[in-house]
PDB file of N, CA and C in Angstrom:
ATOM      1  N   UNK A   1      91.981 115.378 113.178  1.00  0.00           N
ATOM      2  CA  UNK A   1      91.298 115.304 111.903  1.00  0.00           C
ATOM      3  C   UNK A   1      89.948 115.997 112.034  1.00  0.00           C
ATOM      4  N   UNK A   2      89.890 116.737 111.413  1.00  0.00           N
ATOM      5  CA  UNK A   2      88.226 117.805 111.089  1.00  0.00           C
ATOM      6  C   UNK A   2      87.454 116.946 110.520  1.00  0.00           C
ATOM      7  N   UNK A   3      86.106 116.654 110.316  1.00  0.00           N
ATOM      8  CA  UNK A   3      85.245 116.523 108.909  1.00  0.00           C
ATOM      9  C   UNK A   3      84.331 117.756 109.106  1.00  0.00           C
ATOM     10  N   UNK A   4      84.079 117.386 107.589  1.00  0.00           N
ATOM     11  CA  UNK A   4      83.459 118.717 107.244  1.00  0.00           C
ATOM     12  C   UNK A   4      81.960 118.502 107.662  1.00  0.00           C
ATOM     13  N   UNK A   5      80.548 118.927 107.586  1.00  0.00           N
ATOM     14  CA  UNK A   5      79.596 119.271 107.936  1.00  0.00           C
ATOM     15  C   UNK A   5      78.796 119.744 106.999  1.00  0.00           C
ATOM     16  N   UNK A   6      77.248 119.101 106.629  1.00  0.00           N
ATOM     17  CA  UNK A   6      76.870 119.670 105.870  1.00  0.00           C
ATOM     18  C   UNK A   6      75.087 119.463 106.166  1.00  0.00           C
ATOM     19  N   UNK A   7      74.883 120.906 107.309  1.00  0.00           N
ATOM     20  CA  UNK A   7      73.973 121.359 107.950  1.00  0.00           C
ATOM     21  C   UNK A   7      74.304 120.677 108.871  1.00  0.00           C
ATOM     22  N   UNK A   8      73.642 119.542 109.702  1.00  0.00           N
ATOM     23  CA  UNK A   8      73.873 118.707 111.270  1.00  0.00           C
ATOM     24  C   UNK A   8      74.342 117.375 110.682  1.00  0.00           C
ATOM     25  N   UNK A   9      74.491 117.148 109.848  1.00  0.00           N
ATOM     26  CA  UNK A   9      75.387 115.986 109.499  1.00  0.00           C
ATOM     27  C   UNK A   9      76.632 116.031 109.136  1.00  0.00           C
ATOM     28  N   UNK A  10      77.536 114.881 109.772  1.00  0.00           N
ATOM     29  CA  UNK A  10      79.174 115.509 109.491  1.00  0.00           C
ATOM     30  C   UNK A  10      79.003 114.615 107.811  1.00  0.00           C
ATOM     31  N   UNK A  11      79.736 115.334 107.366  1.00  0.00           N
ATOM     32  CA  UNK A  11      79.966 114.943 105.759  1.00  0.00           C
ATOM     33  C   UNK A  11      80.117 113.105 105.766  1.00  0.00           C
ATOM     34  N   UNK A  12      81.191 112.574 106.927  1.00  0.00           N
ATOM     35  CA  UNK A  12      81.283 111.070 106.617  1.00  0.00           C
ATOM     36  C   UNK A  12      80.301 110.254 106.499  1.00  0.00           C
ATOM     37  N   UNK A  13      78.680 110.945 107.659  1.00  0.00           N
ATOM     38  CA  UNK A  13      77.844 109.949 107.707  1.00  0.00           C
ATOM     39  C   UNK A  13      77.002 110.015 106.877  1.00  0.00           C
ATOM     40  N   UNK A  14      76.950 111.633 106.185  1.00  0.00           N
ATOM     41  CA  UNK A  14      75.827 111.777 104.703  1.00  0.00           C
ATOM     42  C   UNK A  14      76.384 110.806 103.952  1.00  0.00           C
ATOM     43  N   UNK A  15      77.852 110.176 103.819  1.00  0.00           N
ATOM     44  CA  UNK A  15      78.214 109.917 102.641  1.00  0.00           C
ATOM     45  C   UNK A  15      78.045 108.150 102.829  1.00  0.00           C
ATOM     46  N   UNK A  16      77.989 107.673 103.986  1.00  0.00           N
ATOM     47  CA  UNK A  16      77.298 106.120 104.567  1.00  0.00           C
ATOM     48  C   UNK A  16      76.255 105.862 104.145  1.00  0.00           C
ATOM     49  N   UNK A  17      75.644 107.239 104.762  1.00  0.00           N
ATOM     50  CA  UNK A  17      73.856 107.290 104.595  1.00  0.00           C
ATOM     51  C   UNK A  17      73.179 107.074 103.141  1.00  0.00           C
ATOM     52  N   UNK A  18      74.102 107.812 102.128  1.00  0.00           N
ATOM     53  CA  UNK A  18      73.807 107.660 100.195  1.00  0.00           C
ATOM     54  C   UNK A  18      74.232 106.096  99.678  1.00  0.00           C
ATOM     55  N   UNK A  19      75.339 105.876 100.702  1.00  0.00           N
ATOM     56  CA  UNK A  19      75.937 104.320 100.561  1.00  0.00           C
ATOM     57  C   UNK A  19      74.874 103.435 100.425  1.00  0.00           C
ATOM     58  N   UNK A  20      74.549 103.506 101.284  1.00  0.00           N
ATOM     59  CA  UNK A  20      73.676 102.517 102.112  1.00  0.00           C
ATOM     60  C   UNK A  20      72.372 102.299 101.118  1.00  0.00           C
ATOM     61  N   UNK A  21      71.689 103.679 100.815  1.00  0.00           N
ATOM     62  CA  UNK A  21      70.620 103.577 100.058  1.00  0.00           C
ATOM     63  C   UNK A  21      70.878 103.263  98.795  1.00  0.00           C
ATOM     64  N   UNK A  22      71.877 103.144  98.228  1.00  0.00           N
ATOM     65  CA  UNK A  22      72.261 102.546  96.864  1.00  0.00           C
ATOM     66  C   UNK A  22      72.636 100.998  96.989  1.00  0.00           C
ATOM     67  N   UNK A  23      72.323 100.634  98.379  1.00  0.00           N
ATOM     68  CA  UNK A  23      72.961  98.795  98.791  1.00  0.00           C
ATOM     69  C   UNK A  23      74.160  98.882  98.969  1.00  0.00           C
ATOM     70  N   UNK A  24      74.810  99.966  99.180  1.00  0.00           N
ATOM     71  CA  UNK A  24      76.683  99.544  99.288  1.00  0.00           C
ATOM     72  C   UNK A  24      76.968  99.758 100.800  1.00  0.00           C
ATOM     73  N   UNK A  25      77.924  98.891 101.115  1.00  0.00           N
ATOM     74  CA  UNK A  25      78.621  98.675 102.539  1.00  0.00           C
ATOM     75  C   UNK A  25      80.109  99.271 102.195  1.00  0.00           C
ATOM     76  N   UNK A  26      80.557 100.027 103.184  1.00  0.00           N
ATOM     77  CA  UNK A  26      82.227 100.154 102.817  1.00  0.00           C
ATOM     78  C   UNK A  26      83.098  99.559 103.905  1.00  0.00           C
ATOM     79  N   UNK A  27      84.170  99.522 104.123  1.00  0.00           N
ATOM     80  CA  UNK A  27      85.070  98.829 105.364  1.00  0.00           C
ATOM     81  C   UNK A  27      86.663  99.529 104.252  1.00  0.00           C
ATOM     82  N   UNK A  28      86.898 100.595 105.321  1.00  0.00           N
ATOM     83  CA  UNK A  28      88.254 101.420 104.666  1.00  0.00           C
ATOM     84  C   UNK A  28      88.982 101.813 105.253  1.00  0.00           C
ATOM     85  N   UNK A  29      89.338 100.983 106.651  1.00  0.00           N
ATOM     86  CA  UNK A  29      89.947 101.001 107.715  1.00  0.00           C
ATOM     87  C   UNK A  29      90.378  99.524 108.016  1.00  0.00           C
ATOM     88  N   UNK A  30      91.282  99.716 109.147  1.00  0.00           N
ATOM     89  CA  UNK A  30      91.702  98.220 109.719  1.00  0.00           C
ATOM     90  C   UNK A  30      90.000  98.085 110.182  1.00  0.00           C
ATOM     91  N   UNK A  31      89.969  96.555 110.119  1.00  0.00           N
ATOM     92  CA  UNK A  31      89.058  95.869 110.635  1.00  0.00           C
ATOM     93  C   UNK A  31      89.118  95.532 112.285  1.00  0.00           C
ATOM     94  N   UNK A  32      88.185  96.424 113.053  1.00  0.00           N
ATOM     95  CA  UNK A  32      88.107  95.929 114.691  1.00  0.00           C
ATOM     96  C   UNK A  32      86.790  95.467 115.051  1.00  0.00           C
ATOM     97  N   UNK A  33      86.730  95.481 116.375  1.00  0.00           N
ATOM     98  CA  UNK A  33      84.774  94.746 116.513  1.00  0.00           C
ATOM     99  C   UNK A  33      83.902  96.008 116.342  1.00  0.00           C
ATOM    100  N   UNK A  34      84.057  97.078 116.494  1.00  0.00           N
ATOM    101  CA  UNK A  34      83.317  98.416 116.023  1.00  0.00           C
ATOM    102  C   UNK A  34      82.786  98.179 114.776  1.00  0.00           C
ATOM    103  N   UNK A  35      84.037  98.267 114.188  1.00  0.00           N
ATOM    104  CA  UNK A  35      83.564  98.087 112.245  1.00  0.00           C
ATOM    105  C   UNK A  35      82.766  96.936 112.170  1.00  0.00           C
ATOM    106  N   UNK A  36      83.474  95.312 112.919  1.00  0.00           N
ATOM    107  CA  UNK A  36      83.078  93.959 112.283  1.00  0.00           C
ATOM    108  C   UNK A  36      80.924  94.853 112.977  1.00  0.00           C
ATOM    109  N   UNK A  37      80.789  95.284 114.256  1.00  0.00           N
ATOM    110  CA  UNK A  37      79.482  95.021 114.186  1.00  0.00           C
ATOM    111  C   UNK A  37      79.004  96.066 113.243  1.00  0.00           C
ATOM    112  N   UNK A  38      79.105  97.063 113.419  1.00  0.00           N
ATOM    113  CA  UNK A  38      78.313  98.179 112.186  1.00  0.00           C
ATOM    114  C   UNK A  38      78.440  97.126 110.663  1.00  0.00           C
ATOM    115  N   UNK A  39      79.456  97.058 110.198  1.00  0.00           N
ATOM    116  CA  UNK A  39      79.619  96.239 108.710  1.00  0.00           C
ATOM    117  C   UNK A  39      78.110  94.773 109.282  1.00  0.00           C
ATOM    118  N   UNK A  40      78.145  94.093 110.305  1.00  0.00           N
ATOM    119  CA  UNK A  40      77.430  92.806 109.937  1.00  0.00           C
ATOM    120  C   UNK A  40      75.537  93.218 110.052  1.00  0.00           C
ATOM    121  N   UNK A  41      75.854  94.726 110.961  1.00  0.00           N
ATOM    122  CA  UNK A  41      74.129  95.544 111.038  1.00  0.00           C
ATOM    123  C   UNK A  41      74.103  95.913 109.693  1.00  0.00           C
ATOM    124  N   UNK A  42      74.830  96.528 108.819  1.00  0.00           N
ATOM    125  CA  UNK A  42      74.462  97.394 107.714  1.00  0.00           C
ATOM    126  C   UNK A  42      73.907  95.839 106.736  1.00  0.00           C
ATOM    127  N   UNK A  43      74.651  94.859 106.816  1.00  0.00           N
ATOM    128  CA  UNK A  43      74.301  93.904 106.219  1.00  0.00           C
ATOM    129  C   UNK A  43      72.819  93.298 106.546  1.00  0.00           C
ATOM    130  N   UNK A  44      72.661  92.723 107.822  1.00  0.00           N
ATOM    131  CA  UNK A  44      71.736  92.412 108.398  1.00  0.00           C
ATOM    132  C   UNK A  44      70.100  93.546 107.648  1.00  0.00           C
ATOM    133  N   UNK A  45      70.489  94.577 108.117  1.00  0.00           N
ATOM    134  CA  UNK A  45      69.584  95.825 107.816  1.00  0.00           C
ATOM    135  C   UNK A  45      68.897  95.815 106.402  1.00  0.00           C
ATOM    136  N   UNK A  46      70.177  95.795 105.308  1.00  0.00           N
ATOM    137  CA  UNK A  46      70.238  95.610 104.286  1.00  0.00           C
ATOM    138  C   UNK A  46      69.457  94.359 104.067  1.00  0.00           C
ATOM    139  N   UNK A  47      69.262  93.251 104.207  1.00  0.00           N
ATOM    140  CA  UNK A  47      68.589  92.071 104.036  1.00  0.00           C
ATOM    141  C   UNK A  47      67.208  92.048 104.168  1.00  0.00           C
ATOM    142  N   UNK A  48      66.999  92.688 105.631  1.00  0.00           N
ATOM    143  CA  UNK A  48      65.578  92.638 106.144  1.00  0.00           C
ATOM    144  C   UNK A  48      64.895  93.877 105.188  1.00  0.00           C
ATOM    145  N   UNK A  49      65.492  94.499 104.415  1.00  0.00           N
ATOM    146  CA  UNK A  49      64.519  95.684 103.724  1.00  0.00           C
ATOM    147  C   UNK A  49      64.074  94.943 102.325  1.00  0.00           C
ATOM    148  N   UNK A  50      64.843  94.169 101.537  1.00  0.00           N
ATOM    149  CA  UNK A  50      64.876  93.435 100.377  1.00  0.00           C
ATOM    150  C   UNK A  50      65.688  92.282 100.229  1.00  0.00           C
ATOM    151  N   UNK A  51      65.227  91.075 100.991  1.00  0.00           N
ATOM    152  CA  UNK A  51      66.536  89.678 100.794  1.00  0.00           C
ATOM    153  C   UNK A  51      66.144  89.494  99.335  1.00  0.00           C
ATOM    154  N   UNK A  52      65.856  90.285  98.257  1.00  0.00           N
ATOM    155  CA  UNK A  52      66.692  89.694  97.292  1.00  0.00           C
ATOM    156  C   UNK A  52      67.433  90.522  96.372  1.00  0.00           C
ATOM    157  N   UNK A  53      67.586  91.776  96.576  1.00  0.00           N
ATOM    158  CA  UNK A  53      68.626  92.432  96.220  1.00  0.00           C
ATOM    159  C   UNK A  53      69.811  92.267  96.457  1.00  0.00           C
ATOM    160  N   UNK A  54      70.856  92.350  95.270  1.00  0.00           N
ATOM    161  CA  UNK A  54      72.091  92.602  95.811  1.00  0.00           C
ATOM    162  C   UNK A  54      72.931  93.283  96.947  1.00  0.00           C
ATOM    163  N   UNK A  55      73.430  93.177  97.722  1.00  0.00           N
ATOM    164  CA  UNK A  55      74.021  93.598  98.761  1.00  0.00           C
ATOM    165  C   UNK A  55      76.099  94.115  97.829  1.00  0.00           C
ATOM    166  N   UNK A  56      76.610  95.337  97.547  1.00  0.00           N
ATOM    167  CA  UNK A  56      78.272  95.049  97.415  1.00  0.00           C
ATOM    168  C   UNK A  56      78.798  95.507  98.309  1.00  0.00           C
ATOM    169  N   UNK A  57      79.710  95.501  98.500  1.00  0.00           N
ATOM    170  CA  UNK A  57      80.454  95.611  99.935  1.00  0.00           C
ATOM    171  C   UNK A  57      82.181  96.246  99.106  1.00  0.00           C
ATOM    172  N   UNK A  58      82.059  96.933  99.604  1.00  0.00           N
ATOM    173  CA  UNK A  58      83.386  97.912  98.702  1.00  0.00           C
ATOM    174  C   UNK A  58      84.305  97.722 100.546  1.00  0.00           C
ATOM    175  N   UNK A  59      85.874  96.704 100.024  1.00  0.00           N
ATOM    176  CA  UNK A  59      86.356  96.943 101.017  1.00  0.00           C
ATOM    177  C   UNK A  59      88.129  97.363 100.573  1.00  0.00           C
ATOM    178  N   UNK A  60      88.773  97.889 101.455  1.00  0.00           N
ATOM    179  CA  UNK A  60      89.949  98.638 101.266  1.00  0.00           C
ATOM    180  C   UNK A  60      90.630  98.760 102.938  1.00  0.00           C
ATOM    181  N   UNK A  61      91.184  97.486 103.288  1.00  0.00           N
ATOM    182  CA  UNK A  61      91.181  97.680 104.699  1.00  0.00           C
ATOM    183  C   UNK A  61      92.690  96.470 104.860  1.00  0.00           C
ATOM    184  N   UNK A  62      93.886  96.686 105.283  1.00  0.00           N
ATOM    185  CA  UNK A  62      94.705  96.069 105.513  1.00  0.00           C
ATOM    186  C   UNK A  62      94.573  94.749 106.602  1.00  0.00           C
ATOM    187  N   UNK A  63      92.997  94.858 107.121  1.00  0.00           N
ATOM    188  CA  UNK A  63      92.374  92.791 107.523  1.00  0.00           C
ATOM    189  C   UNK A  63      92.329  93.582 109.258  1.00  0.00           C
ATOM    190  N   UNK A  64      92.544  92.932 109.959  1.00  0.00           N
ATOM    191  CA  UNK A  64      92.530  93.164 112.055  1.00  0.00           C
ATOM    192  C   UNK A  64      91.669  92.294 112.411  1.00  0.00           C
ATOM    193  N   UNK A  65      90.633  92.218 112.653  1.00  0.00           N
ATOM    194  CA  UNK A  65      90.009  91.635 113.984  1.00  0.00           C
ATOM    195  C   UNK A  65      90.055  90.327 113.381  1.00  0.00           C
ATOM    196  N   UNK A  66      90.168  89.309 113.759  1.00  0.00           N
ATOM    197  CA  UNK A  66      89.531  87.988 112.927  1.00  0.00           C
ATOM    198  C   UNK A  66      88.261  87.660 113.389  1.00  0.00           C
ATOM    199  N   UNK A  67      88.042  87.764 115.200  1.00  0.00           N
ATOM    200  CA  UNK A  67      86.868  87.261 115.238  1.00  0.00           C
ATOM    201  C   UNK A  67      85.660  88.376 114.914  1.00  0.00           C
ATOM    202  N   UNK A  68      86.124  89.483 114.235  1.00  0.00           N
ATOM    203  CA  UNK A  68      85.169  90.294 113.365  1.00  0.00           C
ATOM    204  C   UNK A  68      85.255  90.225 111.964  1.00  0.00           C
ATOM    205  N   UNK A  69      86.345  89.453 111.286  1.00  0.00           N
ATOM    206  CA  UNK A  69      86.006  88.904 109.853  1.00  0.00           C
ATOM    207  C   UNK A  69      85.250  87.727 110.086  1.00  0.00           C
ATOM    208  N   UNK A  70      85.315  86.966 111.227  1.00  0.00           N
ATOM    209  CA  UNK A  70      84.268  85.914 110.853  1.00  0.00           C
ATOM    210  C   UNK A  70      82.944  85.785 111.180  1.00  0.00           C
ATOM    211  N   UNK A  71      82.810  87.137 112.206  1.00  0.00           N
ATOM    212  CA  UNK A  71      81.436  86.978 111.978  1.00  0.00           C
ATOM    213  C   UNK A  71      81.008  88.041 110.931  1.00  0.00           C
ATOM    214  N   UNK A  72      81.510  88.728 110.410  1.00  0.00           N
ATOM    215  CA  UNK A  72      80.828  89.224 108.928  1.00  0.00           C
ATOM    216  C   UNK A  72      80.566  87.930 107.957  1.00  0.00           C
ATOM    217  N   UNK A  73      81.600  86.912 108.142  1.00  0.00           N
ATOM    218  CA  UNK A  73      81.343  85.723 107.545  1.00  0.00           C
ATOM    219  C   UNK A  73      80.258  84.951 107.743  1.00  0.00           C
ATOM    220  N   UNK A  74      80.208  84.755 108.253  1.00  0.00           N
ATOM    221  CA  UNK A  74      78.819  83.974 109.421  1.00  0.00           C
ATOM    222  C   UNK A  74      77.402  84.745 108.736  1.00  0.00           C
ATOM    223  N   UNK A  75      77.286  86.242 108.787  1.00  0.00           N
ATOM    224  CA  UNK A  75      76.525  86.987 108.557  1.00  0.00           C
ATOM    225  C   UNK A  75      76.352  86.781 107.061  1.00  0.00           C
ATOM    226  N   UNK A  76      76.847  86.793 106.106  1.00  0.00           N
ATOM    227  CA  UNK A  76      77.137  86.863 104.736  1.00  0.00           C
ATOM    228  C   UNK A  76      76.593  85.361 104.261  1.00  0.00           C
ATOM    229  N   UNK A  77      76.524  84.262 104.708  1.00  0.00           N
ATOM    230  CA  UNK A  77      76.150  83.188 105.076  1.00  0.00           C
ATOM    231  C   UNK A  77      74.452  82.976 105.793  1.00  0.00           C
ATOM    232  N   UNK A  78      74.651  83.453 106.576  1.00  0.00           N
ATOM    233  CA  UNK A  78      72.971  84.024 106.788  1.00  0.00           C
ATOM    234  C   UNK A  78      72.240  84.661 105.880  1.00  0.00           C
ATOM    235  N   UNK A  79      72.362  85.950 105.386  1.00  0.00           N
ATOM    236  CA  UNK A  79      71.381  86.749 104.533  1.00  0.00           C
ATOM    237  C   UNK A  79      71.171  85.872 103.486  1.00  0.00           C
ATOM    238  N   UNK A  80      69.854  85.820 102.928  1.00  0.00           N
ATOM    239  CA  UNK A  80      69.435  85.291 101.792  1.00  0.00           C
ATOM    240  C   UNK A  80      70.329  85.887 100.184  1.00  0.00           C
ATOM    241  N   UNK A  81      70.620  87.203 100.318  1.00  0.00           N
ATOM    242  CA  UNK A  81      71.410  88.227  99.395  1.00  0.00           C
ATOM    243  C   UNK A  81      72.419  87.738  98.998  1.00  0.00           C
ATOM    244  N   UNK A  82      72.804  87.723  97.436  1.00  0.00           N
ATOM    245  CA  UNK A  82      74.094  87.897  96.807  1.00  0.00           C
ATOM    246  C   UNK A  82      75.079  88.939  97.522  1.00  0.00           C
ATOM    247  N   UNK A  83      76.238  88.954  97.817  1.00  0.00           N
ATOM    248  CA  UNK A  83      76.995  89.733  97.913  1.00  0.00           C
ATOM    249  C   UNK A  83      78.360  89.866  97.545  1.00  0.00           C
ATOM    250  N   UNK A  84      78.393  90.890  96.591  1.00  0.00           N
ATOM    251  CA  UNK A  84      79.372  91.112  95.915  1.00  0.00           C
ATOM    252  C   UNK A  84      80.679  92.154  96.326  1.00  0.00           C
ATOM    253  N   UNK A  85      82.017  91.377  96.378  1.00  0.00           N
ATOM    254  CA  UNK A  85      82.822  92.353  96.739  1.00  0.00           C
ATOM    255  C   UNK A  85      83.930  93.326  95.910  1.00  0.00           C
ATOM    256  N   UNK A  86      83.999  94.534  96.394  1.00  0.00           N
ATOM    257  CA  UNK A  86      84.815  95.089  95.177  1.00  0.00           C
ATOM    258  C   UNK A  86      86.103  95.211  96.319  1.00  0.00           C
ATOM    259  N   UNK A  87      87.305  94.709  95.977  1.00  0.00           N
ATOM    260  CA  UNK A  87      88.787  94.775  96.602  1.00  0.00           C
ATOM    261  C   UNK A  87      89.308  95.959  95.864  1.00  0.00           C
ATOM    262  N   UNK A  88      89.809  96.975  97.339  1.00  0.00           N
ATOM    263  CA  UNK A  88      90.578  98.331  96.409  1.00  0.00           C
ATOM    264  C   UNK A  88      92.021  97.952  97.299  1.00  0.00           C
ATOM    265  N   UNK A  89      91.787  96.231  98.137  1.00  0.00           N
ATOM    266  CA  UNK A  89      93.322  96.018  99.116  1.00  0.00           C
ATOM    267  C   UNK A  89      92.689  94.317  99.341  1.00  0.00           C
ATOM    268  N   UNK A  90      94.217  93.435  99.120  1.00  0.00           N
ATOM    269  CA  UNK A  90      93.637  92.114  99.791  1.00  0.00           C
ATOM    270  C   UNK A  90      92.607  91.752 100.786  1.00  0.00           C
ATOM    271  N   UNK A  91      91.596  91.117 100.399  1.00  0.00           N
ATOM    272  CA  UNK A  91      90.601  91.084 101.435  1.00  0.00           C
ATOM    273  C   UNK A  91      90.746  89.735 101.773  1.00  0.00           C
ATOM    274  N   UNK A  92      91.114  89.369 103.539  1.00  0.00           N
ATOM    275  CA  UNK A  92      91.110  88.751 103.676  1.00  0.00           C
ATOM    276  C   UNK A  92      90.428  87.278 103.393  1.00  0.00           C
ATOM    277  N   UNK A  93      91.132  86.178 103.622  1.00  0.00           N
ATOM    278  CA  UNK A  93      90.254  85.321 103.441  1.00  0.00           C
ATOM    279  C   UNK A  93      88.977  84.585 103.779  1.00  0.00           C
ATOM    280  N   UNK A  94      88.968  84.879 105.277  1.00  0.00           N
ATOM    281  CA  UNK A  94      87.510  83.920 105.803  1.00  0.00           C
ATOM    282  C   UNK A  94      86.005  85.021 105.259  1.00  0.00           C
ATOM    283  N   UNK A  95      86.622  86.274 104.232  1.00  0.00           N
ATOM    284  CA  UNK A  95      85.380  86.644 103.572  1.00  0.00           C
ATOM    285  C   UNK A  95      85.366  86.784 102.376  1.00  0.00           C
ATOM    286  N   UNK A  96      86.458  86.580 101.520  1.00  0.00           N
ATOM    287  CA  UNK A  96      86.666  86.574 100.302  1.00  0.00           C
ATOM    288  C   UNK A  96      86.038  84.760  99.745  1.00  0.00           C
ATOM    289  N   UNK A  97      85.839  84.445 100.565  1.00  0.00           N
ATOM    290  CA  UNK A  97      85.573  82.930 100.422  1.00  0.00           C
ATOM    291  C   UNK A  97      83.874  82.690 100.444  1.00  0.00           C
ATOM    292  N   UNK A  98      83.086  83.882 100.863  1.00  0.00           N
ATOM    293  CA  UNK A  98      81.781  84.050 101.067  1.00  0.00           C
ATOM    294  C   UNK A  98      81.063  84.346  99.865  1.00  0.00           C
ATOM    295  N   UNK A  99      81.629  85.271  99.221  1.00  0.00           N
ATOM    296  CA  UNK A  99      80.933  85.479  97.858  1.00  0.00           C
ATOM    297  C   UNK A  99      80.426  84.547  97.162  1.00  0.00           C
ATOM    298  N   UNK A 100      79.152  85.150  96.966  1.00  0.00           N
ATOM    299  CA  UNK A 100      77.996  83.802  95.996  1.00  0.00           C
ATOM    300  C   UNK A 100      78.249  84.343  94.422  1.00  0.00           C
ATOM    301  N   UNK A 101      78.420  83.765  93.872  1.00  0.00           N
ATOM    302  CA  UNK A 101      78.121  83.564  92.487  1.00  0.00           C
ATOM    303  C   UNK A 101      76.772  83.465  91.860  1.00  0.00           C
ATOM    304  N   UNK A 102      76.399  84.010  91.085  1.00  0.00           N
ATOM    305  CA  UNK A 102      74.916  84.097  90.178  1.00  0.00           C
ATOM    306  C   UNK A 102      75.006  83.104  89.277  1.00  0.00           C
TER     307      UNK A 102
END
């Protein structure tokens, strides 16, 4: 698989990097401890810049690690932040169960 490049950044991480600054998290892969820690830093990160902004979390991922869905759980539970999820695939349960309500 190629990605494309645009100047010294490969296209996937410009497109994290715009994520990120708009508050969005993605997870669009199976879930392993790679993803569970990057997904619970981007969160973490996300908190310490503004705990009271919204945090959404756009996920599309057929579920894997558990003990990396639960500590995104754990994490999601920690931050002071709403976090809202958008499902583009069943999201498992020990984080579909985290979402705060306004």
């Amino acid at each position: 698989m190629t990605t494309q490049t645009t100047g010294l950044v490969p296209f996937d991480q410009e497109i994290a990097h715009r994520l990120m600054a708009q508050r969005i998290i993605v997870l669009g892969t199976e879930l392993d401890q790679e993803a569970g820690n990057r997904l619970c830093s981007q969160l973490l990160l996300l908190s310490a810049e503004d705990g009271r902004e919204d945090i959404s979390f756009w996920i599309s991922s057929p579920g894997g690690s558990v003990p990396a869905m639960l500590a995104i759980r754990d994490v999601m539970r920690l931050v002071p932040n709403d976090v809202s999820l958008l499902e583009g695939a069943p999201v498992p349960s020990p984080v579909r169960g985290q979402v705060r309500e306004r």
